[in-house]
C-alpha atoms as a PDB file:
ATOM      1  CA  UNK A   1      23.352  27.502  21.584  1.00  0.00           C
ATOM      2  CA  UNK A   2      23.317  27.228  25.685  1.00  0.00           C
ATOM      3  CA  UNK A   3      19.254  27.348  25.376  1.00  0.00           C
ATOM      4  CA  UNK A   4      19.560  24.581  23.338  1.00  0.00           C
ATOM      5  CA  UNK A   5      22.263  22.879  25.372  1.00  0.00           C
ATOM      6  CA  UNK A   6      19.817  23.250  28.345  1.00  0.00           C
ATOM      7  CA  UNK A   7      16.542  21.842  26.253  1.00  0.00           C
ATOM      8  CA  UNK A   8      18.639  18.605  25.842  1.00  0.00           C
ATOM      9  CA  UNK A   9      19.290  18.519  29.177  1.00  0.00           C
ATOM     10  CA  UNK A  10      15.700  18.742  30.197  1.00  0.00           C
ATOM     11  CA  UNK A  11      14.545  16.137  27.776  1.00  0.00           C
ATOM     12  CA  UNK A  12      17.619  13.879  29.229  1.00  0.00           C
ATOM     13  CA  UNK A  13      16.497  14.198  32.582  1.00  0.00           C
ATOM     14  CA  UNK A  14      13.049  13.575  31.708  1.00  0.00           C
ATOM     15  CA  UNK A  15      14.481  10.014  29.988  1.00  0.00           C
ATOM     16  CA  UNK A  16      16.125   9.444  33.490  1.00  0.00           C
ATOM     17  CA  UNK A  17      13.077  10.302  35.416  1.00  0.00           C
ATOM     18  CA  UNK A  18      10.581   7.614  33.395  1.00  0.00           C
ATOM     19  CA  UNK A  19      12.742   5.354  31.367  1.00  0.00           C
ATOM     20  CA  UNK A  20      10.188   2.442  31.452  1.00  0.00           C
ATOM     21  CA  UNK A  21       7.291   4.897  30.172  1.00  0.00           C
ATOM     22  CA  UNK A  22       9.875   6.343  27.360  1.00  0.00           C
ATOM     23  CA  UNK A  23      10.400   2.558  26.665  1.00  0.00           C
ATOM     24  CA  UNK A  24       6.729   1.747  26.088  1.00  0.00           C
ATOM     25  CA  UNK A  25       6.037   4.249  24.755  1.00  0.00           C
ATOM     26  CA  UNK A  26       8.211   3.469  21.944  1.00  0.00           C
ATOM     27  CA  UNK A  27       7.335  -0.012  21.662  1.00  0.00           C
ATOM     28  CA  UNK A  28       3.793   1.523  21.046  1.00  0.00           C
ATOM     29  CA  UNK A  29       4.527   3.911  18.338  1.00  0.00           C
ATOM     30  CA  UNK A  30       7.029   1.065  16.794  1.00  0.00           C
ATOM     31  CA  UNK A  31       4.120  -1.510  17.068  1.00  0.00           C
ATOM     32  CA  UNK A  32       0.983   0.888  15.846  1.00  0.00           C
ATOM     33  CA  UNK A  33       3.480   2.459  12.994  1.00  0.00           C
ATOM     34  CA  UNK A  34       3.868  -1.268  11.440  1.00  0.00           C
ATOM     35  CA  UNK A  35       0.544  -1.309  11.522  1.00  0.00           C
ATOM     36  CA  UNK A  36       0.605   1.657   9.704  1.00  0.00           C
ATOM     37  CA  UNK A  37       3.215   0.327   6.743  1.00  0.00           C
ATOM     38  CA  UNK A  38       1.632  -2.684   6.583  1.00  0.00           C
ATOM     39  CA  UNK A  39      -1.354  -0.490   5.429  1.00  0.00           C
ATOM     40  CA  UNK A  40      -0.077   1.657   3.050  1.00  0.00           C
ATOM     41  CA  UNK A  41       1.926  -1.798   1.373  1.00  0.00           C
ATOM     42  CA  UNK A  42      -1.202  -3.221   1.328  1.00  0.00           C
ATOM     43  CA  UNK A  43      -2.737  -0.579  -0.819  1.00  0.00           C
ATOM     44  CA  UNK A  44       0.576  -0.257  -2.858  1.00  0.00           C
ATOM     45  CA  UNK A  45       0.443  -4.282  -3.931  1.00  0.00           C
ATOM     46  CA  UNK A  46      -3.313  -4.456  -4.583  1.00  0.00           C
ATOM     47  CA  UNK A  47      -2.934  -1.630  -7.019  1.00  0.00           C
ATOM     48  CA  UNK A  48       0.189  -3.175  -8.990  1.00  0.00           C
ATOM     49  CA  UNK A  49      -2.095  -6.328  -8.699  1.00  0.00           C
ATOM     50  CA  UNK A  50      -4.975  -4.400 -10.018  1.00  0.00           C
ATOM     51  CA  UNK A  51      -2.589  -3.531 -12.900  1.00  0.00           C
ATOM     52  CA  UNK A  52      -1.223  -6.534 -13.981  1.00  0.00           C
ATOM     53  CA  UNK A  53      -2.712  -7.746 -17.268  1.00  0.00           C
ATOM     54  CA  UNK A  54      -3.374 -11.200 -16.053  1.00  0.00           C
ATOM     55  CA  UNK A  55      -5.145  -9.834 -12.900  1.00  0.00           C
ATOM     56  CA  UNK A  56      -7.005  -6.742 -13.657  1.00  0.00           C
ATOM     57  CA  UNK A  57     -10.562  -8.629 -15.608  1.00  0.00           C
ATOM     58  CA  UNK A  58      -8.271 -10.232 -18.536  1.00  0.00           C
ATOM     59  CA  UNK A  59     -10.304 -12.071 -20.901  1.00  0.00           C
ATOM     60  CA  UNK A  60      -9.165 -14.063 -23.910  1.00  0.00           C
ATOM     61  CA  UNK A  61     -11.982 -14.248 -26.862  1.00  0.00           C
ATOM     62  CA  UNK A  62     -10.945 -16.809 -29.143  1.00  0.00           C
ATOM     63  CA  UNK A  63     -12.380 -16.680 -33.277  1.00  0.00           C
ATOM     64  CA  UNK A  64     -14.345 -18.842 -35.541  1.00  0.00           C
ATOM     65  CA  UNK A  65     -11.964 -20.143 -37.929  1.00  0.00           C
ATOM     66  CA  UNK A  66     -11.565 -18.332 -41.451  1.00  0.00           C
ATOM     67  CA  UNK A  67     -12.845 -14.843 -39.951  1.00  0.00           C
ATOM     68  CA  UNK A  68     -12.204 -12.679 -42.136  1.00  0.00           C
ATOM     69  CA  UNK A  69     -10.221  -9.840 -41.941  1.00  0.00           C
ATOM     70  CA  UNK A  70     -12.963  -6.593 -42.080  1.00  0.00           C
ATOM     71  CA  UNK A  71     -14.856  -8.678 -39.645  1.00  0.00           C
ATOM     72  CA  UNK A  72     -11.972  -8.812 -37.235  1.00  0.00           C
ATOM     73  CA  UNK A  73     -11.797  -5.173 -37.631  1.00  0.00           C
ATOM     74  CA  UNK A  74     -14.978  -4.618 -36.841  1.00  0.00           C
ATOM     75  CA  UNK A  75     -15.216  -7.051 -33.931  1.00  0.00           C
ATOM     76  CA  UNK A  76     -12.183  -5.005 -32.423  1.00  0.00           C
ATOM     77  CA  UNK A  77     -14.290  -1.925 -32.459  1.00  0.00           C
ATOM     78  CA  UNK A  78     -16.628  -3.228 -31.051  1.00  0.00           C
ATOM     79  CA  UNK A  79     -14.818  -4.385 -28.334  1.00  0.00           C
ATOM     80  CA  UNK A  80     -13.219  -1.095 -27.576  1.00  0.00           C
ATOM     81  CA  UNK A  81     -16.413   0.774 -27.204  1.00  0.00           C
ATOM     82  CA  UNK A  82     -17.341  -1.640 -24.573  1.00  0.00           C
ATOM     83  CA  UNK A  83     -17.508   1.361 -21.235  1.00  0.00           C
ATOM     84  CA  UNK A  84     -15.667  -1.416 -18.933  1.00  0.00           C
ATOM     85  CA  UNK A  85     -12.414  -2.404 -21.447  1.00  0.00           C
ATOM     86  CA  UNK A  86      -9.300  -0.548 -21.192  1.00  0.00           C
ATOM     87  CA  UNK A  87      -7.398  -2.240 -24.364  1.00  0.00           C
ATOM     88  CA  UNK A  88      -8.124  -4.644 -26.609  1.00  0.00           C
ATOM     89  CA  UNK A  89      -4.944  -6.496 -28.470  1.00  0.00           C
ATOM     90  CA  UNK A  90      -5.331  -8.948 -31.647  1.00  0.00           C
ATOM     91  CA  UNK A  91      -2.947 -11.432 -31.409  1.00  0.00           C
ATOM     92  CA  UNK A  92      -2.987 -13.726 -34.384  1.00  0.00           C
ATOM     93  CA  UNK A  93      -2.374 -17.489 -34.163  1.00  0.00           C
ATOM     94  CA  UNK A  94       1.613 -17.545 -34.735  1.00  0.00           C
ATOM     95  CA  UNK A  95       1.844 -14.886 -32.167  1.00  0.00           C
ATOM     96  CA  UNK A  96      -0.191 -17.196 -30.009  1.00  0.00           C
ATOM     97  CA  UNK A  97       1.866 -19.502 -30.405  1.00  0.00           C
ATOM     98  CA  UNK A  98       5.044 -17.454 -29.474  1.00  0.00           C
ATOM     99  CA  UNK A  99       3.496 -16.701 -26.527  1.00  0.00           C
ATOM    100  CA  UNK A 100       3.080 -20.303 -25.292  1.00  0.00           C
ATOM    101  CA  UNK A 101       6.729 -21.012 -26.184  1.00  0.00           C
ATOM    102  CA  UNK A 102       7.792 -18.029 -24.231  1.00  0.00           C
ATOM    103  CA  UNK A 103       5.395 -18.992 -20.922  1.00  0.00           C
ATOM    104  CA  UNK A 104       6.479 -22.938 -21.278  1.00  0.00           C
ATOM    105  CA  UNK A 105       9.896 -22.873 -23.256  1.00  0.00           C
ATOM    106  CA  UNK A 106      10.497 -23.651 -26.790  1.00  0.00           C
ATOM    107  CA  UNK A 107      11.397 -27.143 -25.947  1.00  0.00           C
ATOM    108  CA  UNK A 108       8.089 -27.943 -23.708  1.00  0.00           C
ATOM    109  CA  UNK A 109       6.129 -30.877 -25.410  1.00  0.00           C
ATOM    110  CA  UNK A 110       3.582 -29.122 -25.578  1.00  0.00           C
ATOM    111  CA  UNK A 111       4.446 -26.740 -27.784  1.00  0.00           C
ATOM    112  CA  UNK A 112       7.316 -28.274 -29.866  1.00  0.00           C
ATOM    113  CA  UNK A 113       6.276 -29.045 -33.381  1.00  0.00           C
ATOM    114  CA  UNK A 114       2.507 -27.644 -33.183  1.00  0.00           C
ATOM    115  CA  UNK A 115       1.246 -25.725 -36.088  1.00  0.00           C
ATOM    116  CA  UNK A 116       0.008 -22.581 -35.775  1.00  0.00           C
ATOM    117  CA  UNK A 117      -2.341 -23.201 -37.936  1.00  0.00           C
ATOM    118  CA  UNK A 118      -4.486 -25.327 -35.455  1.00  0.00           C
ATOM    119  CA  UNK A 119      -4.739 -22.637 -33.486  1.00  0.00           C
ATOM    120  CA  UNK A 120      -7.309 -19.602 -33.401  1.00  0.00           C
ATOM    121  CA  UNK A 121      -7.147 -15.869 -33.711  1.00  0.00           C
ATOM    122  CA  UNK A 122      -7.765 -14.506 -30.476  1.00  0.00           C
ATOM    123  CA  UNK A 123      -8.540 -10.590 -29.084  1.00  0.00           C
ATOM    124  CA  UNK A 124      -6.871  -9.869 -25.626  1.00  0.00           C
ATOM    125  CA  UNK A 125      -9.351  -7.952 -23.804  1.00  0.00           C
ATOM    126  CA  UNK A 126      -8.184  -5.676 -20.180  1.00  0.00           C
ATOM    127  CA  UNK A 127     -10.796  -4.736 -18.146  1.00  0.00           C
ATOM    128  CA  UNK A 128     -11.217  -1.141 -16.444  1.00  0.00           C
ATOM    129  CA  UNK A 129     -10.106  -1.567 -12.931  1.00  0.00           C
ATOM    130  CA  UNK A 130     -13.408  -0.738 -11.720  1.00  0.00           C
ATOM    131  CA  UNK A 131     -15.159  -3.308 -13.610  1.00  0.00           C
ATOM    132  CA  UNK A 132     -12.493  -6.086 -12.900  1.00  0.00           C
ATOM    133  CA  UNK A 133     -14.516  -7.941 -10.294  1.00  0.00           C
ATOM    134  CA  UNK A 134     -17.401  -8.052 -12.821  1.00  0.00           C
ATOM    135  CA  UNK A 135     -15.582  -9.915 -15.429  1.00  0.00           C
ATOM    136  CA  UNK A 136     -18.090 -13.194 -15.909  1.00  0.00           C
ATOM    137  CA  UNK A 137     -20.868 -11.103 -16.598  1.00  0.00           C
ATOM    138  CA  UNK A 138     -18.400  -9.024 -19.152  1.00  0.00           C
ATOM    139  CA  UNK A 139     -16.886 -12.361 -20.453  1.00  0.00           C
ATOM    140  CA  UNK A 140     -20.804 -13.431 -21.054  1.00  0.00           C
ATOM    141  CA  UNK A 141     -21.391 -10.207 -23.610  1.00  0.00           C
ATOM    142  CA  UNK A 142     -18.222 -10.990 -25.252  1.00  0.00           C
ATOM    143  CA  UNK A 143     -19.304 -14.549 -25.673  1.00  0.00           C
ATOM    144  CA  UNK A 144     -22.842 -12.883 -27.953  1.00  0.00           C
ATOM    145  CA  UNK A 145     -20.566 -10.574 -30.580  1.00  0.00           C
ATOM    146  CA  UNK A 146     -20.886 -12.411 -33.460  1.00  0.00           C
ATOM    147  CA  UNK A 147     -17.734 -14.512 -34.904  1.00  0.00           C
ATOM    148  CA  UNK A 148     -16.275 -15.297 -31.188  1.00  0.00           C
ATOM    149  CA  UNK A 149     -15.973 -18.887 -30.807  1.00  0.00           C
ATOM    150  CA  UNK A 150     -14.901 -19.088 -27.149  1.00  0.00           C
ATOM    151  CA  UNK A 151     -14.101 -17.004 -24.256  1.00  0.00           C
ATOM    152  CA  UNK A 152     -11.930 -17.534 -21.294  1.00  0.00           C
ATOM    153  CA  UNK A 153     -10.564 -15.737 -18.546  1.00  0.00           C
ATOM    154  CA  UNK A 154      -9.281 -16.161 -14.848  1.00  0.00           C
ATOM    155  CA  UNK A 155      -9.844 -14.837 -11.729  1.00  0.00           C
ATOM    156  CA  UNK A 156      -8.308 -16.891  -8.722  1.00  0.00           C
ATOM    157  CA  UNK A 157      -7.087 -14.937  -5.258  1.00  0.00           C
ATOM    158  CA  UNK A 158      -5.668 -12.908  -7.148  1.00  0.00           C
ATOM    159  CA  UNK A 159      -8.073 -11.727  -9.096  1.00  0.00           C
ATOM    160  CA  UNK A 160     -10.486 -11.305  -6.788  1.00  0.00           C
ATOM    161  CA  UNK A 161      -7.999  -8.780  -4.892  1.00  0.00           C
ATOM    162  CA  UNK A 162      -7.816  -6.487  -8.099  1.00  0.00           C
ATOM    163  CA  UNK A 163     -11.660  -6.705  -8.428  1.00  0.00           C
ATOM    164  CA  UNK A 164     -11.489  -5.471  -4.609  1.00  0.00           C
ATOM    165  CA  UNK A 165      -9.370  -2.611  -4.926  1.00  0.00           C
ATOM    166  CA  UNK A 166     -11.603   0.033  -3.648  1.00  0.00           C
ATOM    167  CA  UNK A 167     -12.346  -1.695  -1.091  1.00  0.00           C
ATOM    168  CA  UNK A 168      -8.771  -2.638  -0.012  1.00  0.00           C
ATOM    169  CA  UNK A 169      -8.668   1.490  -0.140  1.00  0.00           C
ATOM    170  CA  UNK A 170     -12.105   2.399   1.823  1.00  0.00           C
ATOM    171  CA  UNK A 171     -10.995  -0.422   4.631  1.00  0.00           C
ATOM    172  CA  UNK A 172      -6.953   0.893   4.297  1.00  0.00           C
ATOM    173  CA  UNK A 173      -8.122   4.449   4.948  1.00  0.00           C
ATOM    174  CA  UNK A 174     -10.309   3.472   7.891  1.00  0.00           C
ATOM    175  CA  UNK A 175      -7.611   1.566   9.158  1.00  0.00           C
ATOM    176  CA  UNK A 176      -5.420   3.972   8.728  1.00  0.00           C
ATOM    177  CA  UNK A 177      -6.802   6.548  10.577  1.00  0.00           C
ATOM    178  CA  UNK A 178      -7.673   4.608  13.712  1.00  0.00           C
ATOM    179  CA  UNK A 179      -3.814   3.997  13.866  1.00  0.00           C
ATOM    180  CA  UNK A 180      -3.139   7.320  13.214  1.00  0.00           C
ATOM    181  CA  UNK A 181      -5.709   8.806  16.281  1.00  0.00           C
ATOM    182  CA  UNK A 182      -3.904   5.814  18.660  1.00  0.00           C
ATOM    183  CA  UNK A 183      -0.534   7.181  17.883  1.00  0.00           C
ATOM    184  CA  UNK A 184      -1.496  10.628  18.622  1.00  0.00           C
ATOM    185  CA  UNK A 185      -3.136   9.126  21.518  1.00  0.00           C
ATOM    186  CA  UNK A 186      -0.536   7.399  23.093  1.00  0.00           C
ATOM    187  CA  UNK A 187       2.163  10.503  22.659  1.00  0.00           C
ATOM    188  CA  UNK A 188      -0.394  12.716  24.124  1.00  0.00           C
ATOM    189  CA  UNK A 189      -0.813  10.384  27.443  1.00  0.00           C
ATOM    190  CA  UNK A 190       2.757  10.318  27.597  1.00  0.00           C
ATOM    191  CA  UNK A 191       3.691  13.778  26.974  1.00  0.00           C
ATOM    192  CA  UNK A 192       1.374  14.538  29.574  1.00  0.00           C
ATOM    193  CA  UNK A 193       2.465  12.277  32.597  1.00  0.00           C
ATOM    194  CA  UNK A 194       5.453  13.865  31.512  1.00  0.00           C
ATOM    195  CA  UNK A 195       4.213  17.320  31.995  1.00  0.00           C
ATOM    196  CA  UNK A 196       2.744  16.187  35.517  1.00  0.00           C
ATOM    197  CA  UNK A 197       5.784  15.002  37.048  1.00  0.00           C
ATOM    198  CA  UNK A 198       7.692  17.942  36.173  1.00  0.00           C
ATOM    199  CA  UNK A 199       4.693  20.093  37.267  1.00  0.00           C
ATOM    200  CA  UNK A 200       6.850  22.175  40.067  1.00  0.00           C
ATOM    201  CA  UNK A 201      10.050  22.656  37.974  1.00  0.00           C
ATOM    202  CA  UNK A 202       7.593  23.543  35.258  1.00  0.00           C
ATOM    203  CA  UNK A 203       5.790  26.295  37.818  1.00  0.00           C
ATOM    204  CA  UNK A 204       9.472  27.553  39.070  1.00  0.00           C
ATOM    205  CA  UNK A 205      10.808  28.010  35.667  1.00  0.00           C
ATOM    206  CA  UNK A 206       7.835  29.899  34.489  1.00  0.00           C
ATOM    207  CA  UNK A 207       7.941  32.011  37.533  1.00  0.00           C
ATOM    208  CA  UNK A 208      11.645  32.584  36.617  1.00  0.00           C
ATOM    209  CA  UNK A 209      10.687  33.993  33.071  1.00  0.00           C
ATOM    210  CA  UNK A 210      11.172  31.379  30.584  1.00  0.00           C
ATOM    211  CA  UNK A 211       8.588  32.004  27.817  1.00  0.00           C
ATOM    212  CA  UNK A 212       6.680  28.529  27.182  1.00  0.00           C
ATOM    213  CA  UNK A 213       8.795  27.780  23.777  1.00  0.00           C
ATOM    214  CA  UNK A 214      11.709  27.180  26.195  1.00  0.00           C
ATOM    215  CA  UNK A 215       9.469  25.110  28.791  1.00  0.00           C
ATOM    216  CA  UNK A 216       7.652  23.029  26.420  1.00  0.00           C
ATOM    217  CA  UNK A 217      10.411  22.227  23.312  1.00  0.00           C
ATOM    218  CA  UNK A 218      11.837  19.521  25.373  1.00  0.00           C
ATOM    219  CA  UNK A 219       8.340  17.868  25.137  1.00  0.00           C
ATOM    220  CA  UNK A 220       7.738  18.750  21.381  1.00  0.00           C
ATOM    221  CA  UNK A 221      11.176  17.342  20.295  1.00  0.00           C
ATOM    222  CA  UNK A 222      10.865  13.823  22.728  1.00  0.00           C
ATOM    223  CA  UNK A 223       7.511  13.054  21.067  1.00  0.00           C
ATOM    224  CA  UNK A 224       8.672  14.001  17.430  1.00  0.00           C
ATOM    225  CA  UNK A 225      12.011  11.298  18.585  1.00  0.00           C
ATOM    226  CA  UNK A 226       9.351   8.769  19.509  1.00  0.00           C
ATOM    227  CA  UNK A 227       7.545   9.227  16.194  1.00  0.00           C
ATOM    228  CA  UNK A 228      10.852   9.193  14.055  1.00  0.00           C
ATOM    229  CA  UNK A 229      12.264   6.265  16.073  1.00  0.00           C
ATOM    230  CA  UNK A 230       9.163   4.085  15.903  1.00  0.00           C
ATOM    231  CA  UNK A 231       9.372   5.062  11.889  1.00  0.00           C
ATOM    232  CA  UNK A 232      12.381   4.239  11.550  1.00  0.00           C
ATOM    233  CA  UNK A 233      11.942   0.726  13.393  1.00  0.00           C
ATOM    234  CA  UNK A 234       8.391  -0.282  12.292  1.00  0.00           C
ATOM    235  CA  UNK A 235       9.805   0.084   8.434  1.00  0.00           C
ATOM    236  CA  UNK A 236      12.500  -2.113   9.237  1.00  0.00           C
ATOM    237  CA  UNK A 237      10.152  -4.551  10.489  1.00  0.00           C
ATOM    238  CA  UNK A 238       7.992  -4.799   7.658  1.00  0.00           C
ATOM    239  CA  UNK A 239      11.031  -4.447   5.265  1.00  0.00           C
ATOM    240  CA  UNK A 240      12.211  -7.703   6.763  1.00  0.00           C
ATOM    241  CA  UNK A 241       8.439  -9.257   6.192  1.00  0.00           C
ATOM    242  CA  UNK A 242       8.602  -8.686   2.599  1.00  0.00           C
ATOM    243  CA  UNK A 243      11.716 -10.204   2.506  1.00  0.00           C
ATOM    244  CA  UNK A 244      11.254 -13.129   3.992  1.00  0.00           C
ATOM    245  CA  UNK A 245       8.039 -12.953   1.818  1.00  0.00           C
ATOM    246  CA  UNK A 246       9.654 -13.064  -1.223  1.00  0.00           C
ATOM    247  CA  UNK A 247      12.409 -15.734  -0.059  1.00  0.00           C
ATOM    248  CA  UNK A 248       9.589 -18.419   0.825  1.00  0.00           C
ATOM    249  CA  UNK A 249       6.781 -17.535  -1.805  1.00  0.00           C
ATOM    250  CA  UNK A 250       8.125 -17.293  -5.593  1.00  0.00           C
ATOM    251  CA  UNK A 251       4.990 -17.050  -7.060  1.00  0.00           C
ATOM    252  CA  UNK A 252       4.611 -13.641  -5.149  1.00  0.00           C
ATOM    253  CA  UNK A 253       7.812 -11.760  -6.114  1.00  0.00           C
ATOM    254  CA  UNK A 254       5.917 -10.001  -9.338  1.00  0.00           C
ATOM    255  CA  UNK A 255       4.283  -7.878  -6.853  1.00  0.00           C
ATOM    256  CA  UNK A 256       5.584  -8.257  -3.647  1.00  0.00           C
ATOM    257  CA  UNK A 257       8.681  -5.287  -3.929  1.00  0.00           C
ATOM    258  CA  UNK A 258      10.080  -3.532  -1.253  1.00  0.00           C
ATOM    259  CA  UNK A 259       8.601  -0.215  -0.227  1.00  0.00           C
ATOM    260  CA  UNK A 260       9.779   3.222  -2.024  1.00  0.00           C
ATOM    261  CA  UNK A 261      10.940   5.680  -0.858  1.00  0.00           C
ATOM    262  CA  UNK A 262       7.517   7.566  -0.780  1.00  0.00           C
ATOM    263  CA  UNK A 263       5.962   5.224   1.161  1.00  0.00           C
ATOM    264  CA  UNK A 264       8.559   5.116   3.638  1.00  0.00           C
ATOM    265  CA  UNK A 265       8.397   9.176   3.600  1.00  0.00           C
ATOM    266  CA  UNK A 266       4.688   9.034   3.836  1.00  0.00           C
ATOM    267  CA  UNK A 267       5.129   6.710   7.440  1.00  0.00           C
ATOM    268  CA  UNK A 268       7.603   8.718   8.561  1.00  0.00           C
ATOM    269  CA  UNK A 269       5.778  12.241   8.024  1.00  0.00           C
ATOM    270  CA  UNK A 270       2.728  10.462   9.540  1.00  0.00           C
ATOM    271  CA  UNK A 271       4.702   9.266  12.877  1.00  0.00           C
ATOM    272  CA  UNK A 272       6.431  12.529  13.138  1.00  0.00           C
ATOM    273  CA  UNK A 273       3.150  14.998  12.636  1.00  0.00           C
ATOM    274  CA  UNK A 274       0.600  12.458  14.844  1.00  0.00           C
ATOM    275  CA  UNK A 275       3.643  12.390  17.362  1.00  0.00           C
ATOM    276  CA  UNK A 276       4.035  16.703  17.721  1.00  0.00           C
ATOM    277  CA  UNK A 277       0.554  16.845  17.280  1.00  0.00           C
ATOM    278  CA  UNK A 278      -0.783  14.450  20.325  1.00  0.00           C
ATOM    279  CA  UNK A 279       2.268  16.497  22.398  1.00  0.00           C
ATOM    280  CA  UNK A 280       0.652  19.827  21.646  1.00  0.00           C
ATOM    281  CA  UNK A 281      -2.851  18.900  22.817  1.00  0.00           C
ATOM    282  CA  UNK A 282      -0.829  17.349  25.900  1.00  0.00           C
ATOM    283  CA  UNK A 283       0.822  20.898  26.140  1.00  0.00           C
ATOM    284  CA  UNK A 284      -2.250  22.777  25.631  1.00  0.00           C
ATOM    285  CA  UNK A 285      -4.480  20.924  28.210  1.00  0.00           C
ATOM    286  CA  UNK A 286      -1.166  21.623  30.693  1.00  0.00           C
ATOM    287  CA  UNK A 287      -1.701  25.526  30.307  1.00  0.00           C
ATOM    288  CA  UNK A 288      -5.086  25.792  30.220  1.00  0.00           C
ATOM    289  CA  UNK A 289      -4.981  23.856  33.248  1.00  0.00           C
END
């Protein structure tokens, strides 16, 4: 307990002796650890983008009136040994219709009072989410099966994100780690101007006896603060982003969610490990020095 008493009194004292460097050097890890989030949430929406039905290579094949049933079973097959489709749904006229009611209302005019019957069969086709940027060319072999009167499907921004996905992740991971190697960076510079100030109390304590777990915990458990701190803060930050996100743009709030609790566990391990880690090269250079 009184070894522990003094290590917070060494870390205090080292907050007293550089309390603009402590200061920056939060604002650092705070600053490259929203970087960080706003990773990881990138990642985390283009996947549930990449998911969505309407997103992920969704094509609609529309039928030649009076197909008859064995050939619809057959075209379904066919379908469904494509390599690139996921699932393939029939969805007869009526339930067509349904649809539309349910996407415009049941009192839209353009839905009130239409006949199914005008309407065609249709097969809703979901891409793989590797093949979802190649959905034309897809859409085109569709089009040749025989008794398919029309195909349609849409890609937009949104679409094109879900066809992107692995390369969200490749340019995410990159990211990712250059963020992590700054954060380690800028704990280790501090940790060790830290080290350098104290260098004579550091020499007189060792000369004293105390084993290096007792000189060198102050330093460990400052940089793991800075790392938890900046965690704590940079999530906050980007938790008020997606808010304000989802305020201003509607249209976004089907994937737009606030972060889990794995992601924020993820950032936080991340700040915390990067944070010890640049302090124990800092602490290793110091001895070997």
């Amino acid at each position: 307990m009184i070894r522990f008493y003094y290590i917070l009194k060494l870390i205090m004292r080292g907050v007293r002796l550089r309390p603009w460097g402590g200061l920056l050097t939060l604002v650092s890890c705070w600053f490259a650890l929203c970087q960080l989030s706003v990773v990881l949430y990138t990642v985390n929406v283009a996947d549930r983008i990449s998911t969505m039905p309407a997103t992920s290579g969704s094509i609609v094949a529309y039928l030649k009136d009076s197909t008859p049933q064995a050939r619809i079973t057959q075209m379904e097959k066919v379908l469904c040994a494509m390599g690139a489709v996921s699932k393939v749904q029939y969805i007869p006229r009526q339930s067509g219709l349904d649809k539309m009611k349910q996407w415009l209302g049941a009192q839209s005019p353009l839905v009130e009072g239409v006949d199914p019957r005008i309407l065609p069969d249709a097969f809703e086709i979901t891409l793989k989410r590797e093949y979802a940027d190649k959905v034309a060319v897809i859409a085109l072999s569709v089009g040749k099966i025989a008794g398919v009167d029309d195909v349609r499907y849409r890609k937009g921004l949104i679409g094109s994100i879900a066809g992107s996905f692995s390369r969200i992740v490749f340019g995410a991971s990159v990211l990712g780690a250059i963020v992590v190697i700054c954060l380690a960076l800028v704990i280790f510079l501090s940790i060790r101007v830290g080290i350098i100030s104290r260098k004579q109390e550091i020499e007189v304590m060792g000369m004293l006896g105390a084993n290096y777990l007792f000189i060198y915990a102050p330093y460990l458990i400052e940089a793991g603060t800075y790392g938890f701190l900046g965690s704590i803060a940079a999530l906050a930050t980007t938790g008020i982003g997606i808010t304000y996100l989802q305020i201003h743009f509607t249209s976004m709030q089907a994937f737009l969610r606030p972060m889990d609790t794995y992601q924020a566990a993820t950032v936080v391990f991340f700040a915390c490990f990067c944070s010890i880690l640049g302090a124990l090269l800092a602490i290793k250079r110091s001895i070997d020095a």
